[in-house]
Protein backbone atom coordinates (compact mmCIF):
# COMPACT_ATOMS: atom_id res chain seq x y z
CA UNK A 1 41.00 14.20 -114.32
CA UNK A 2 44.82 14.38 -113.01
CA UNK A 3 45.62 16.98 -110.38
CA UNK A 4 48.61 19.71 -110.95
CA UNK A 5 50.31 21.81 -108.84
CA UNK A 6 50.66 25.48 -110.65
CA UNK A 7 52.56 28.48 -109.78
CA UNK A 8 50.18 31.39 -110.02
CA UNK A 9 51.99 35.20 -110.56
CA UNK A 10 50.32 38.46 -110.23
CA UNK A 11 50.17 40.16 -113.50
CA UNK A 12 52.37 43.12 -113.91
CA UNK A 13 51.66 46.11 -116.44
CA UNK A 14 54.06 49.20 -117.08
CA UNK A 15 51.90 51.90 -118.31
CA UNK A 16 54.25 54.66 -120.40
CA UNK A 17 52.95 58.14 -120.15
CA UNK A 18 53.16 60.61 -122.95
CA UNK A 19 55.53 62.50 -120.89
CA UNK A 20 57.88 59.53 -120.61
CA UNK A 21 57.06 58.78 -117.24
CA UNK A 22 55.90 55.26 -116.20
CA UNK A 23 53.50 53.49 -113.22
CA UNK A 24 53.47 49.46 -112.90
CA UNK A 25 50.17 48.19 -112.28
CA UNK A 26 49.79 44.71 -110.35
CA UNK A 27 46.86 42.67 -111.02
CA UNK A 28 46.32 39.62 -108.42
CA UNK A 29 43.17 38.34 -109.85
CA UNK A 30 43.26 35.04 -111.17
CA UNK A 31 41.32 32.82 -113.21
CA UNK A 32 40.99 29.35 -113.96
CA UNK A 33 40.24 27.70 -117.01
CA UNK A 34 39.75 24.14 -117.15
CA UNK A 35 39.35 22.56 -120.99
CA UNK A 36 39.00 19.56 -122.38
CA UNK A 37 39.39 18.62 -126.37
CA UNK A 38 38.61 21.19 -128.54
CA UNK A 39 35.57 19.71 -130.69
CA UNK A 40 35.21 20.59 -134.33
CA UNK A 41 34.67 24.13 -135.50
CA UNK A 42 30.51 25.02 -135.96
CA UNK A 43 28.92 26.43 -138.99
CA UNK A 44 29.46 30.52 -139.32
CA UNK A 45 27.33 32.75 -137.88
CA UNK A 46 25.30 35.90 -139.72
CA UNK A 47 27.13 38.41 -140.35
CA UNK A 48 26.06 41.20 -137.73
CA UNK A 49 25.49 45.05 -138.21
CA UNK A 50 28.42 47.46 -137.89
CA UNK A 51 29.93 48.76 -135.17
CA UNK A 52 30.92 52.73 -133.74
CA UNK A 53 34.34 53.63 -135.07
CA UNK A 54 35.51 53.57 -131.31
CA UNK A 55 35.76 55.19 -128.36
CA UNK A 56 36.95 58.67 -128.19
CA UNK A 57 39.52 58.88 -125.65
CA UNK A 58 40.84 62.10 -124.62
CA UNK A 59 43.92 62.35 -121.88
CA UNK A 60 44.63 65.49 -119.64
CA UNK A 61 47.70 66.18 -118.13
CA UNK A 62 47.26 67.84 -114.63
CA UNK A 63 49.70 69.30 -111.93
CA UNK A 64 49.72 70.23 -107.90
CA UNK A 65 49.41 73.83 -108.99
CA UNK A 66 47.45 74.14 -111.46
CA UNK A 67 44.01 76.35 -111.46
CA UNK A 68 41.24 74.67 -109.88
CA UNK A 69 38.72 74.00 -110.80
CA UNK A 70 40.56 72.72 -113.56
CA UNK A 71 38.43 72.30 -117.24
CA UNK A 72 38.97 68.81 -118.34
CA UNK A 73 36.27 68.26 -121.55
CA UNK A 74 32.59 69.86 -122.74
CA UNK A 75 30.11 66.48 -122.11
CA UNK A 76 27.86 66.51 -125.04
CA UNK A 77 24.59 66.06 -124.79
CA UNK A 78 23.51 62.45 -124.38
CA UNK A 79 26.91 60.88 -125.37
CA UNK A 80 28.11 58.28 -122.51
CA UNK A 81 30.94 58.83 -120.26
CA UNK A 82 31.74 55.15 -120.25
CA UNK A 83 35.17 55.05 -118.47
CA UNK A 84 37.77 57.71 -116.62
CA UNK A 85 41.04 56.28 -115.55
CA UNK A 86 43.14 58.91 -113.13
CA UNK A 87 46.80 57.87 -113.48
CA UNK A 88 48.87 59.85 -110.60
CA UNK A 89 52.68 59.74 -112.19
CA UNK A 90 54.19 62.38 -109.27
CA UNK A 91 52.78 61.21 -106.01
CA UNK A 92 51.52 64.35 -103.85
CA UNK A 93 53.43 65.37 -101.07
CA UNK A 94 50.81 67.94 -99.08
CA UNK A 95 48.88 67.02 -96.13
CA UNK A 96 45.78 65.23 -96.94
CA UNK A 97 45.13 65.76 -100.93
CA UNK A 98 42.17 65.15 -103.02
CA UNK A 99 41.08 64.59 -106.62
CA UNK A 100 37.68 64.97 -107.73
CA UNK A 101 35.72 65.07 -111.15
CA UNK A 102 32.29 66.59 -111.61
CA UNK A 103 30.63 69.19 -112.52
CA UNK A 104 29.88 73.06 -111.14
CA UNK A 105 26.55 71.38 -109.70
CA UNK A 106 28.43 68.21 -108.29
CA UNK A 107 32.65 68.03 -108.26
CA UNK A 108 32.18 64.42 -107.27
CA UNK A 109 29.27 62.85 -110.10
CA UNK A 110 32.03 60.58 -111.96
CA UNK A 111 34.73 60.20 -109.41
CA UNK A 112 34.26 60.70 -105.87
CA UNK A 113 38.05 61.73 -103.88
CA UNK A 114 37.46 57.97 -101.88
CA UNK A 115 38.06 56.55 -105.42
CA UNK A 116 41.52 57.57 -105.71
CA UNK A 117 45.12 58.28 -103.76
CA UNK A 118 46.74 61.44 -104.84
CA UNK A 119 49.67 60.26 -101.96
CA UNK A 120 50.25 56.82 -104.32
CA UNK A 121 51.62 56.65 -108.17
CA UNK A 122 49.00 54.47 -109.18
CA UNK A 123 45.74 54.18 -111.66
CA UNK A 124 42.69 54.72 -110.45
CA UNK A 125 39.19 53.97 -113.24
CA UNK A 126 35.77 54.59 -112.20
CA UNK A 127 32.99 53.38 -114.95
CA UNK A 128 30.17 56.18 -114.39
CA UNK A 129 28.14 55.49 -117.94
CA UNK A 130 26.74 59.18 -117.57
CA UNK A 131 25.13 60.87 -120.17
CA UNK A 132 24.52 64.58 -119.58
CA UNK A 133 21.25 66.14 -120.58
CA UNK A 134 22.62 68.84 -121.60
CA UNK A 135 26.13 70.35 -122.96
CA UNK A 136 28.39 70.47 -119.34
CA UNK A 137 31.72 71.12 -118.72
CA UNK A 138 33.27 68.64 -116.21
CA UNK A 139 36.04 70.21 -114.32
CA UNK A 140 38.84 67.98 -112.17
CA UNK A 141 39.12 69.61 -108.21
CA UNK A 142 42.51 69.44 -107.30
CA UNK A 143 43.05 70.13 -103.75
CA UNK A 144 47.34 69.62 -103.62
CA UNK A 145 47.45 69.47 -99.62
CA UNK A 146 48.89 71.67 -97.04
CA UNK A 147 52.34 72.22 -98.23
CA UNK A 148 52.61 70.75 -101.72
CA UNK A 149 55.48 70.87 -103.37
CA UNK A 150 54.78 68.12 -105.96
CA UNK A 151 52.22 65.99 -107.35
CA UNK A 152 51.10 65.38 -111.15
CA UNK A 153 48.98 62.82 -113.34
CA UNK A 154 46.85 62.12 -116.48
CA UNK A 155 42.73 62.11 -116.66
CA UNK A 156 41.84 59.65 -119.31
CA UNK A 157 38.17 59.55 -120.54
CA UNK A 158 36.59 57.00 -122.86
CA UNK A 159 33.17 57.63 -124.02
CA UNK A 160 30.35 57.01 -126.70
CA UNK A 161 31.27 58.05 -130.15
């Protein structure tokens, strides 16, 4: 098998906001794929049941000032929070800020303020796959930081249809 020298870049994704701003996301993971000749094609498969009609996705703008706790989305009963990406477009400028999502019980169950850097423009995803047992409101904690004068960003939630 001959030997090649490749130049390997980190991926780079702009992410537009609804509100015009943007964020670039870097990606250094790499992967390598080594093929040979593609054989021939195999017979088709069965044809397999159908599928949801998606993901709902909901996406909640949030500011340094804003009430807190702030009310983000009612969980329904027993449908999954599969995915909740925190996109900071304004980084905060207080001392020592934190973001949190949860619940009046727990402000941390999906995303715990370790899991994100209100003092970077950046995205930040957890993947809790929570299901509430019963209807609950989860709430994002905003705590801006000792004199705050900006910060703002975008909760995205995917979950079970």
């Amino acid at each position: 098998m001959p030997i090649e020298n490749v130049t390997i870049k980190p991926r780079i994704q702009t992410v537009t906001f609804l509100s015009g701003q943007q964020i670039t996301i870097e990606k250094k993971d790499v992967q390598v794929v080594v093929r040979g000749i593609q054989g021939p094609s195999g017979p088709q498969g069965l044809q397999g049941i159908p599928g949801s009609a998606g993901t709902p996705r909901i996406e909640i703008p949030f500011s340094f000032g804003d009430a807190t706790p702030a009310n983000l989305f009612m969980a329904v009963t027993g449908k999954l929070i599969e995915r909740i990406t925190l996109f900071i477009e304004t980084a905060f400028d207080g001392e020592t800020p934190s973001l949190t999502i949860g619940d009046e019980d727990d402000s941390a169950l999906l995303m715990d303020s370790f899991e994100n850097d209100p003092k970077e423009e950046a995205a930040y995803q957890v993947t809790p796959n929570l299901a509430y047992e019963t209807d609950t409101q989860v709430l994002l904690f905003i705590t801006p930081g000792l004199g705050a004068s900006q910060g703002s960003g975008l909760v995205v939630v995917e979950m079970q249809t």
